[in-house]
C-alpha atoms as a PDB file:
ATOM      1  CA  UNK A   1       0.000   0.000   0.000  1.00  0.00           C
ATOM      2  CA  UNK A   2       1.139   3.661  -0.898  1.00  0.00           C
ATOM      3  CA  UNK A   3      -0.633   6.441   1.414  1.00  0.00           C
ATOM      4  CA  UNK A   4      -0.345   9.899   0.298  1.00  0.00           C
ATOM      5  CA  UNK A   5      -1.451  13.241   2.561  1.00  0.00           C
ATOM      6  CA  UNK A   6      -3.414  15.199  -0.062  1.00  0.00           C
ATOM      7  CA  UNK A   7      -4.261  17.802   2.725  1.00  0.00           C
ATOM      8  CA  UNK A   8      -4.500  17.601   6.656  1.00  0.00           C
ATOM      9  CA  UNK A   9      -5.509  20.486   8.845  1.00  0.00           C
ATOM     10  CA  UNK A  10      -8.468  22.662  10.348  1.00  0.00           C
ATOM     11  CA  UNK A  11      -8.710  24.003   6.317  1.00  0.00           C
ATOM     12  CA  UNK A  12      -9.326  20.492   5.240  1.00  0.00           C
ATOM     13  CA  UNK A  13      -8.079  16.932   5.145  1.00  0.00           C
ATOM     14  CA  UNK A  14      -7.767  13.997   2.874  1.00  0.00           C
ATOM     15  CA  UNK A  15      -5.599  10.903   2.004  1.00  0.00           C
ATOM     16  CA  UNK A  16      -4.986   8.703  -0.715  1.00  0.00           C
ATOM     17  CA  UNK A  17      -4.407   4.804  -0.261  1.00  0.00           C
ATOM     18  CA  UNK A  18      -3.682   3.216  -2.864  1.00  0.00           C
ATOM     19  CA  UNK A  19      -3.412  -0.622  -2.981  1.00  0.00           C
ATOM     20  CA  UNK A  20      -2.885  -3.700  -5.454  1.00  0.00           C
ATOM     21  CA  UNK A  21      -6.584  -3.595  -6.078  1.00  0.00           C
ATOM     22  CA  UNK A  22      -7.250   0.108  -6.394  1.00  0.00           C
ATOM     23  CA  UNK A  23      -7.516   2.705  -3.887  1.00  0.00           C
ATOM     24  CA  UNK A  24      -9.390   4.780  -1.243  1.00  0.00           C
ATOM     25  CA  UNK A  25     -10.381   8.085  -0.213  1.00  0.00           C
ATOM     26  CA  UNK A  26     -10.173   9.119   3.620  1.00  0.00           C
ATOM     27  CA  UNK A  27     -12.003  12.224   4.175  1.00  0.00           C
ATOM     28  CA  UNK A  28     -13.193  14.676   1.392  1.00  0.00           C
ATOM     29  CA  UNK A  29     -12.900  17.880   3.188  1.00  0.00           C
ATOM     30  CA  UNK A  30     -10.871  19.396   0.482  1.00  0.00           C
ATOM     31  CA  UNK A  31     -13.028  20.769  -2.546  1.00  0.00           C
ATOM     32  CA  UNK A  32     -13.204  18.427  -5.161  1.00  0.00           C
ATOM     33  CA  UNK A  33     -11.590  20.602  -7.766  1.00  0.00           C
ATOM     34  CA  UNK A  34      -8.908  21.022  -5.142  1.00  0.00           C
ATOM     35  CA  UNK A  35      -8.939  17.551  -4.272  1.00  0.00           C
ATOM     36  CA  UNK A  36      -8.620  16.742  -8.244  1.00  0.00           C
ATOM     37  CA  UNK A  37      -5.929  19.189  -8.336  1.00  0.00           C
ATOM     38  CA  UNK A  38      -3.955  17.367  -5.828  1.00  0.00           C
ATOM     39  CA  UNK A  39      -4.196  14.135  -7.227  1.00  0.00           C
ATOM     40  CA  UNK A  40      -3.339  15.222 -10.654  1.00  0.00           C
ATOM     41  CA  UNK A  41       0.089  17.107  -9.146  1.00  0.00           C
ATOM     42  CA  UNK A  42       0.749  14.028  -7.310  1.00  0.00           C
ATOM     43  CA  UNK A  43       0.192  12.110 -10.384  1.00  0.00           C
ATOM     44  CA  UNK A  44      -2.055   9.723  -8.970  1.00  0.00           C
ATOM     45  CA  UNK A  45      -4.942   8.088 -10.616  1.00  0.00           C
ATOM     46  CA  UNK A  46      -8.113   8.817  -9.577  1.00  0.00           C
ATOM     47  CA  UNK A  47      -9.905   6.552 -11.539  1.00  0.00           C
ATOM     48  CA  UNK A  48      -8.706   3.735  -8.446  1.00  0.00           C
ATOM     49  CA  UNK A  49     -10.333   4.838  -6.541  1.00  0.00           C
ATOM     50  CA  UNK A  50     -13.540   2.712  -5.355  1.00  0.00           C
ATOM     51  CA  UNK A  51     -14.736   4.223  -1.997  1.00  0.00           C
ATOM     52  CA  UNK A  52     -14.614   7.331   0.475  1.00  0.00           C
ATOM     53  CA  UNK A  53     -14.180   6.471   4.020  1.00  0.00           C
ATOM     54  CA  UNK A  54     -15.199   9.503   5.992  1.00  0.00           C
ATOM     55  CA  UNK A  55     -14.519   9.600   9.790  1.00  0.00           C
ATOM     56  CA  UNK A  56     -17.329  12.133  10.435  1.00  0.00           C
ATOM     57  CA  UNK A  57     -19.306  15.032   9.585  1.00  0.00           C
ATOM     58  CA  UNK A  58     -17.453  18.391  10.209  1.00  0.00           C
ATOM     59  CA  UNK A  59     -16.802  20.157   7.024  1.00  0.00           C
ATOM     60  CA  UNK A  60     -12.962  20.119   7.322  1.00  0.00           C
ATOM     61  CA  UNK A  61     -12.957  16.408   6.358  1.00  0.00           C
ATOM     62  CA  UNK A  62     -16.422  16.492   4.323  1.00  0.00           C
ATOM     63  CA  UNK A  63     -16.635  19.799   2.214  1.00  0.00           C
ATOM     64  CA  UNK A  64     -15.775  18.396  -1.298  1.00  0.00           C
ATOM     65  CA  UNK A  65     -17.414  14.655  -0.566  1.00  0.00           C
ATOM     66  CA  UNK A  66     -20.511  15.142  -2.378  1.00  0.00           C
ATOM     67  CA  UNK A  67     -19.340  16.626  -5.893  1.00  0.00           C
ATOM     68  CA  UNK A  68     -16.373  14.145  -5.445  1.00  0.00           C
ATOM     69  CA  UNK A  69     -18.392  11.032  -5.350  1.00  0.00           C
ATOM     70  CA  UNK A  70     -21.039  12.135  -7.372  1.00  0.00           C
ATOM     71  CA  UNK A  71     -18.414  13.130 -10.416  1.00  0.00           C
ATOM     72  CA  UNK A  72     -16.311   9.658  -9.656  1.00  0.00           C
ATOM     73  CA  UNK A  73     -20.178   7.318  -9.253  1.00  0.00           C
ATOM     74  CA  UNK A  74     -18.195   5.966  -6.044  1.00  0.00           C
ATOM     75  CA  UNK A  75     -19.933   5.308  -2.660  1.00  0.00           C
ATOM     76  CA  UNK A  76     -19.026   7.037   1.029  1.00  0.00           C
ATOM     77  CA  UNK A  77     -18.435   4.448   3.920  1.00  0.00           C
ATOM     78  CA  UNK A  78     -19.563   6.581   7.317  1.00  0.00           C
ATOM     79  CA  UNK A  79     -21.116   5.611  10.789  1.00  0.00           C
ATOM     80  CA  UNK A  80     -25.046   5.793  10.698  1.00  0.00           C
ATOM     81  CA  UNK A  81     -24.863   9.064  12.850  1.00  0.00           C
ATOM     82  CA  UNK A  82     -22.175  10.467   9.908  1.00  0.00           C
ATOM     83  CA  UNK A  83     -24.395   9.838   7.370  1.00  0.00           C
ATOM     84  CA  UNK A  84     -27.213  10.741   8.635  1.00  0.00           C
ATOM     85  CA  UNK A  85     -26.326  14.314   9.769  1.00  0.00           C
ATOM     86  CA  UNK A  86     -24.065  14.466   6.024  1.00  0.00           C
ATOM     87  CA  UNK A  87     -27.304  13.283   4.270  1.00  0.00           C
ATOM     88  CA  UNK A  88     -29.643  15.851   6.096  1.00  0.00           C
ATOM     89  CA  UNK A  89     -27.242  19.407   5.199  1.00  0.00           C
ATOM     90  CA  UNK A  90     -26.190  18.364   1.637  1.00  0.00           C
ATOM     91  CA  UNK A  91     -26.387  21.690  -0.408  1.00  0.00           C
ATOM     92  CA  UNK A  92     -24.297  20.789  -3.502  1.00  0.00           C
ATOM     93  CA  UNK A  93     -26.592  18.737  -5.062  1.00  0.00           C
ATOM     94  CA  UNK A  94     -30.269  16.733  -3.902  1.00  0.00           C
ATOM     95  CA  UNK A  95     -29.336  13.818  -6.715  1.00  0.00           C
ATOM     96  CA  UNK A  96     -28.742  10.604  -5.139  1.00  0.00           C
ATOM     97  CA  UNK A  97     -25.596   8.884  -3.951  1.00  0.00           C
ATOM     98  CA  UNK A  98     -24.689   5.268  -3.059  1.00  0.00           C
ATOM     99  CA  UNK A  99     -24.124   5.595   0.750  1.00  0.00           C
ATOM    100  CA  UNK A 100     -23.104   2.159   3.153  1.00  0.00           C
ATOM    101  CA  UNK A 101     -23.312   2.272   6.698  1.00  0.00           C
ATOM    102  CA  UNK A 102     -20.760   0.866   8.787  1.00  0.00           C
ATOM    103  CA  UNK A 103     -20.428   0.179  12.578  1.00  0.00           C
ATOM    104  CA  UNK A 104     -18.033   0.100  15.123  1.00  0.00           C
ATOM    105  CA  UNK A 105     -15.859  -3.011  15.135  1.00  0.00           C
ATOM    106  CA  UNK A 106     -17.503  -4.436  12.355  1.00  0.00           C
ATOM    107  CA  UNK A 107     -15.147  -5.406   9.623  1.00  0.00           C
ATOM    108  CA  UNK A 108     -16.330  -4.980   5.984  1.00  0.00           C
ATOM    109  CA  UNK A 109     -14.461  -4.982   2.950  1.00  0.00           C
ATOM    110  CA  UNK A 110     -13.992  -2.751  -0.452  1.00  0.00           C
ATOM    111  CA  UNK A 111     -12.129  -4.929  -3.315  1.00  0.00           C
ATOM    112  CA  UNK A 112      -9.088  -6.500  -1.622  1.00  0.00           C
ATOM    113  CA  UNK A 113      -9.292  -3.877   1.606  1.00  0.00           C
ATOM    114  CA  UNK A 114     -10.452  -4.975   4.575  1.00  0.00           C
ATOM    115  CA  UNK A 115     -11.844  -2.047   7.044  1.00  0.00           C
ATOM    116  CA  UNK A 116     -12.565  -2.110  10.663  1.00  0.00           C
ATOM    117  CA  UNK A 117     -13.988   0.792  12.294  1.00  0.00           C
ATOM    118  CA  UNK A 118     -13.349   1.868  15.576  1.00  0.00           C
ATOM    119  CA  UNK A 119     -14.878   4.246  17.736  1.00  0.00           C
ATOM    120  CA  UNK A 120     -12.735   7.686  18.569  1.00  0.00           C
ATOM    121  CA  UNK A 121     -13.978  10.628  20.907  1.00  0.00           C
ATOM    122  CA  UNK A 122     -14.684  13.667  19.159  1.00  0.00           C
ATOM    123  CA  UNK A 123     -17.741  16.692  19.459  1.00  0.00           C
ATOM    124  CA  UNK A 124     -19.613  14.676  16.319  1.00  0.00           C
ATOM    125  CA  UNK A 125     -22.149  12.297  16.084  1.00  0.00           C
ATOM    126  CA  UNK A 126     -20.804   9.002  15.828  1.00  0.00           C
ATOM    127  CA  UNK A 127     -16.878   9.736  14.734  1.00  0.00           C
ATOM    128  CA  UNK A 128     -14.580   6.521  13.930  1.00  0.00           C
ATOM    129  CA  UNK A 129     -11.337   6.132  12.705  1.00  0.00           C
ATOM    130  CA  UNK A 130     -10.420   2.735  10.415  1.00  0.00           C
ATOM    131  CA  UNK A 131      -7.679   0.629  10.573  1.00  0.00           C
ATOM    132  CA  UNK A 132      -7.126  -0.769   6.811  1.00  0.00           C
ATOM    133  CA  UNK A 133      -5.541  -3.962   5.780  1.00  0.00           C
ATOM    134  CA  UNK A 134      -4.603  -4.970   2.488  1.00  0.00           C
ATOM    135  CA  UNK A 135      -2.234  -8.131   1.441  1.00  0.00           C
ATOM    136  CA  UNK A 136      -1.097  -8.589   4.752  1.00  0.00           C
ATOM    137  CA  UNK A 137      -0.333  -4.742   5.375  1.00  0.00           C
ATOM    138  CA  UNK A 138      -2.330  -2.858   7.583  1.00  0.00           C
ATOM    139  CA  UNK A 139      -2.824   0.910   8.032  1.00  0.00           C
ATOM    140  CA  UNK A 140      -4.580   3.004  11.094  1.00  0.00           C
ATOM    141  CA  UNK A 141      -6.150   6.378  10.625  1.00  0.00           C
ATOM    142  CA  UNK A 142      -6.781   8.291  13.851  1.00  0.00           C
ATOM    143  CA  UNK A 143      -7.656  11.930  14.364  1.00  0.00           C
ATOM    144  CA  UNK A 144     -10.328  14.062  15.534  1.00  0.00           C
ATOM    145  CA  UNK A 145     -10.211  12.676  18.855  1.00  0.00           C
ATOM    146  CA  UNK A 146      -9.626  13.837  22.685  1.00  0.00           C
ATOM    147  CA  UNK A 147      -8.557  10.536  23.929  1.00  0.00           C
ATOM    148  CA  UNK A 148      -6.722   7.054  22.803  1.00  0.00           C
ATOM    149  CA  UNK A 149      -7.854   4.598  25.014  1.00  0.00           C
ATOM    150  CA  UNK A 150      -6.160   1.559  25.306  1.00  0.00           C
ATOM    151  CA  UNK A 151      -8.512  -0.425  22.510  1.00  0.00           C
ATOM    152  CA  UNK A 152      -7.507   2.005  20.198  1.00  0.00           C
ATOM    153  CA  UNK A 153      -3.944   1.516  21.251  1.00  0.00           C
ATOM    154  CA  UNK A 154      -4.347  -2.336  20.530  1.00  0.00           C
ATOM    155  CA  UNK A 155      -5.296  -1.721  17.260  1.00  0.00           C
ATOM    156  CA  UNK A 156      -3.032   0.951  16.064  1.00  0.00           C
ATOM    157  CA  UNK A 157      -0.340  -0.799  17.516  1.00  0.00           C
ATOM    158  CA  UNK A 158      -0.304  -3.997  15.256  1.00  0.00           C
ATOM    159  CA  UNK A 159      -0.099  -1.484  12.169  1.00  0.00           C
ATOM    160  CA  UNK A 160       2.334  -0.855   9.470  1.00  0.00           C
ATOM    161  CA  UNK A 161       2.019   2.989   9.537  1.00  0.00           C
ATOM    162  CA  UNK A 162      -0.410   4.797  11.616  1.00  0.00           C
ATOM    163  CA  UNK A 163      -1.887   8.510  10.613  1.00  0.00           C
ATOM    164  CA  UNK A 164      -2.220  10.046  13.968  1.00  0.00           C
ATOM    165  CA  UNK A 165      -3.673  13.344  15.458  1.00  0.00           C
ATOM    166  CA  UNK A 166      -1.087  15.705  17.535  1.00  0.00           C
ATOM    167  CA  UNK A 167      -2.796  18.757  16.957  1.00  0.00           C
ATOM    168  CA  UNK A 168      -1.825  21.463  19.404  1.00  0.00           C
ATOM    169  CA  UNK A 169       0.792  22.404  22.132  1.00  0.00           C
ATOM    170  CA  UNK A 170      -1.176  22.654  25.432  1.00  0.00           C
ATOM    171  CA  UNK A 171       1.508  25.596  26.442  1.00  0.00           C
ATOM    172  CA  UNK A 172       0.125  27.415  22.771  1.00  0.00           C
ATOM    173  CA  UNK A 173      -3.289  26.879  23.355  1.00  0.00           C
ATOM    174  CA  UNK A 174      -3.425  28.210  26.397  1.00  0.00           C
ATOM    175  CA  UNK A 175      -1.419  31.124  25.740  1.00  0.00           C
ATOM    176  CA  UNK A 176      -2.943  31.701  22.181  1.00  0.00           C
ATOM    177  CA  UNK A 177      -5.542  33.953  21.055  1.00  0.00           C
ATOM    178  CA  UNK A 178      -8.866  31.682  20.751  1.00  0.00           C
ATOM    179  CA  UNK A 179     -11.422  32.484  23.185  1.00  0.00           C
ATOM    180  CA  UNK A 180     -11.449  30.566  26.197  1.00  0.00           C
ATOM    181  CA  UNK A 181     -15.112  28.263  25.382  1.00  0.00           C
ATOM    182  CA  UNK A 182     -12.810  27.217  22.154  1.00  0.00           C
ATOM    183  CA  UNK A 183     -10.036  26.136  24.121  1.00  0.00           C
ATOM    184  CA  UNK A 184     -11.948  24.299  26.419  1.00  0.00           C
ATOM    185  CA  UNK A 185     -13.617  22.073  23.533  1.00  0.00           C
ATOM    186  CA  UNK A 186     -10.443  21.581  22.270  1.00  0.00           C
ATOM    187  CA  UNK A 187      -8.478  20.136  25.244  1.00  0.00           C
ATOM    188  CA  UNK A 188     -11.920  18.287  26.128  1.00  0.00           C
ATOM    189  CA  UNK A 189     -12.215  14.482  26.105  1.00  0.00           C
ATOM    190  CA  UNK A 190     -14.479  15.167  22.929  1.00  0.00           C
ATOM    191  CA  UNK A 191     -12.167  17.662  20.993  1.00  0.00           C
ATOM    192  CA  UNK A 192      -8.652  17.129  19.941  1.00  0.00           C
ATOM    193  CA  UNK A 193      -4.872  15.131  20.784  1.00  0.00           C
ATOM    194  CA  UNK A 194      -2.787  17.001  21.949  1.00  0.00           C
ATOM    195  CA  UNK A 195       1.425  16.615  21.183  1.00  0.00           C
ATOM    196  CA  UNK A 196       1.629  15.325  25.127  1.00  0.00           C
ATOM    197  CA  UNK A 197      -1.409  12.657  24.212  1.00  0.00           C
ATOM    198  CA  UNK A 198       0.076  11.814  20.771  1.00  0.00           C
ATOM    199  CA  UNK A 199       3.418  11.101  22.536  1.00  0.00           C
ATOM    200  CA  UNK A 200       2.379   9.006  24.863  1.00  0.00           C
ATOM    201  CA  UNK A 201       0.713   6.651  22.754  1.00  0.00           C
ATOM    202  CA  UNK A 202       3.695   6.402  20.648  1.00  0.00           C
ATOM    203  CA  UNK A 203       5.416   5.764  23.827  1.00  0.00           C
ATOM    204  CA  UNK A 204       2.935   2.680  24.626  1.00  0.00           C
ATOM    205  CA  UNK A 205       3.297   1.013  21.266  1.00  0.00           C
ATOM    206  CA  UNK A 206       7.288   1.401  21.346  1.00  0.00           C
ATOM    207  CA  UNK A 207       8.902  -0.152  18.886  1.00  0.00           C
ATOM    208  CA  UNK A 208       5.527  -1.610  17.064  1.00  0.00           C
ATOM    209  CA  UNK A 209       4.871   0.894  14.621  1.00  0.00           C
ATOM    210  CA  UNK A 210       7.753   1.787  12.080  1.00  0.00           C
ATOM    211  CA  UNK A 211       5.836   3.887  10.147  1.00  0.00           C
ATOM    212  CA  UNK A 212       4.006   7.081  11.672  1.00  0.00           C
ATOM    213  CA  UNK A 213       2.234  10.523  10.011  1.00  0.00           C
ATOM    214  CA  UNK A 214       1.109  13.331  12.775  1.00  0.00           C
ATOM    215  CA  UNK A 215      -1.566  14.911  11.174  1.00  0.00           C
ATOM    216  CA  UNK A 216      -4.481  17.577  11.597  1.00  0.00           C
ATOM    217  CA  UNK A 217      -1.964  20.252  13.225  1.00  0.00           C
ATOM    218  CA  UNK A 218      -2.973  23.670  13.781  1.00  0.00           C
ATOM    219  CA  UNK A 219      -1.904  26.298  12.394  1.00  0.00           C
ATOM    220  CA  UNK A 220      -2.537  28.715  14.985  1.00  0.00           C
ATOM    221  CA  UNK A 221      -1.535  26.206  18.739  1.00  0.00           C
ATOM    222  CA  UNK A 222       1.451  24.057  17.186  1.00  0.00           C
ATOM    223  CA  UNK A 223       4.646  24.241  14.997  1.00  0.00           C
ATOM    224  CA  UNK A 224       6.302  20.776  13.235  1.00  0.00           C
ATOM    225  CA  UNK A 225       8.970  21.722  14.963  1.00  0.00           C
ATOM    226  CA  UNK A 226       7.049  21.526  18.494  1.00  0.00           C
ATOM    227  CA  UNK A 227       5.356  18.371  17.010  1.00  0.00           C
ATOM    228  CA  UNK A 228       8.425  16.702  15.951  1.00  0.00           C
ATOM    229  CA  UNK A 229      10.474  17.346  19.584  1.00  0.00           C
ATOM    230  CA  UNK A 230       7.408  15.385  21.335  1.00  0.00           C
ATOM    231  CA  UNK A 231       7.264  12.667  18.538  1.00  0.00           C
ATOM    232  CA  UNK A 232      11.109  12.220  19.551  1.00  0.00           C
ATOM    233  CA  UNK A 233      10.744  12.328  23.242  1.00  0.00           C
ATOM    234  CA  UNK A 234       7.769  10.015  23.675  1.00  0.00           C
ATOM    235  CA  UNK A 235       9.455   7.213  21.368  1.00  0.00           C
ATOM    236  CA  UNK A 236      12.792   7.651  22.863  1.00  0.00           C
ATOM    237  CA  UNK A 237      15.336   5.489  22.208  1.00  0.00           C
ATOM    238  CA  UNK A 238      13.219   3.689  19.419  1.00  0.00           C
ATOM    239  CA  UNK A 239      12.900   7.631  17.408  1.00  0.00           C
ATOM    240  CA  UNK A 240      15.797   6.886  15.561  1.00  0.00           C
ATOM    241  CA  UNK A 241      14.165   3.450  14.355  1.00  0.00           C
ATOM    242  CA  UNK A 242      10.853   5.190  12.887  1.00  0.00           C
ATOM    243  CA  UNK A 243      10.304   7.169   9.427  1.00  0.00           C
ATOM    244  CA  UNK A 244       8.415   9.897  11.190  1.00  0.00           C
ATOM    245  CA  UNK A 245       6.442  12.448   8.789  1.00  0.00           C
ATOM    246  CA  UNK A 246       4.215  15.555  10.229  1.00  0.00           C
ATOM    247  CA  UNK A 247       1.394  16.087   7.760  1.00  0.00           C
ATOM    248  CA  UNK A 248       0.433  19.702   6.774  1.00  0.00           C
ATOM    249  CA  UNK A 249      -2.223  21.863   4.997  1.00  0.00           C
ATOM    250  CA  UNK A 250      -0.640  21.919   2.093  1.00  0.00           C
ATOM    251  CA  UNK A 251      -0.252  17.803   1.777  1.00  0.00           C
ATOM    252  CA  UNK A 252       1.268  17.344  -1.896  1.00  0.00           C
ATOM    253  CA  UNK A 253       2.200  20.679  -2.505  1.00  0.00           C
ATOM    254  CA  UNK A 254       4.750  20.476   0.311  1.00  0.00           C
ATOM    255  CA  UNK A 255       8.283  20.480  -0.589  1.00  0.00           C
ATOM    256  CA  UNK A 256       8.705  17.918   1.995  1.00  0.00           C
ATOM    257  CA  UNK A 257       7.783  13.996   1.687  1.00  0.00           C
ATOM    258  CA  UNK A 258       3.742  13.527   2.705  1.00  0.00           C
ATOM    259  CA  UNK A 259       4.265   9.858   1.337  1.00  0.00           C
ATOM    260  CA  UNK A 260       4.602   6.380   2.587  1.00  0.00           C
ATOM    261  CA  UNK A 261       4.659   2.954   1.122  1.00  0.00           C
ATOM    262  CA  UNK A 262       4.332   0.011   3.848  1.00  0.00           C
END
């Protein structure tokens, strides 16, 4: 499997895994001109792809989804409490579009992938991440949450490469200019990992995971550079072991890598 950040961030966030049987969307919450755009510079082929997983409804990971599956005839993979709330403020278009329901801890698969959903902890209605297995290779995707608790730590850690949140430095957020209700939600149980949070589940799996992307950063409460320095000190002795990559607005515009291959 190849996993490419197309975008990840408050302005919108999306990934492309590609596989030996074709390839997924996670998230749509770029346009889908931009998220077209992306693909093209990146020179991958969007005619792989077969489904878009979304992990839930905030516009940041579902803004382009319905002209994007509409223009592609591909069907969205959500929660019943993601779709629904998707379904019911659609504005784009009112034309149908092939929608599958999935549940926690139910596996289901798409071509050759095999998908488990998993329940994360975020201010939405029913918000999941996936972990994503393919020939023997397995991927996790988690952000958008306030807390890993140790089931989600089971899972991620017998990955290949895990896409995980570290979105803000507690000492920035506090300090920062958002208004003190907006730094509450974030720093709640139900808003968003911190770099301390992110660290110390890289700290629990250890050596497990050789492959890891810290996504969904803000702009405004983080740096890489802040991101990076946890990364570093929660792994340790086994940093030097990992191919570490911090995920950014810009995904495949960046100058720097926002690729892996497991």
């Amino acid at each position: 499997m190849r996993c490419t950040i197309l975008a990840s961030g408050s302005k919108g966030n999306c990934v492309f895994l590609e596989g030996e049987s074709g390839a997924l969307i996670l998230d749509a919450g770029l346009s889908a001109k931009e998220t077209f755009k992306r693909l093209e510079n990146a020179s991958l082929d969007a005619g792989l792809i077969n489904a878009v997983l979304v992990t839930h409804e905030h516009g940041d990971h579902t803004k382009g989804l319905d002209v994007f599956v509409r223009r592609l005839s591909v069907p969205v993979y959500a929660t019943g409490g993601t779709l629904e709330d998707f379904l019911n403020h659609r504005r784009t278009s009112d034309k149908c579009i092939e929608s599958h329901v999935c549940r926690y801890n139910e596996r289901f698969e798409i071509r050759d992938f095999l998908i488990e959903p998993f329940a994360t902890s975020h201010d939405a209605a029913e918000p999941c991440g996936f972990i994503i297995r393919e020939n023997g290779l397995t991927l996790g995707y988690c952000t958008d949450t306030g807390v890993i608790t140790p089931h989600m730590i089971d899972l991620l850690r017998h990955c290949d490469a895990i896409i995980l949140e570290s979105n803000h430095c507690p000492e920035m957020l506090q300090n920062g200019p958002y208004p003190e209700s907006l730094k509450r939600r974030i720093r709640s149980k139900r808003g968003h990992l911190s770099n301390t949070a992110a660290a110390h589940c890289l700290r629990v799996m250890g050596k497990d995971v050789p492959q890891v992307i810290l996504a969904h950063i803000s702009e405004m409460n983080n740096t890489p550079g802040r991101v990076m320095a946890s990364a570093r000190e929660g792994l340790g002795l086994f940093y030097d072991e990992k191919t570490i990559i911090i995920a950014s607005q810009c995904g495949t515009s960046c100058t720097s890598p926002q690729q892996i291959k497991l």
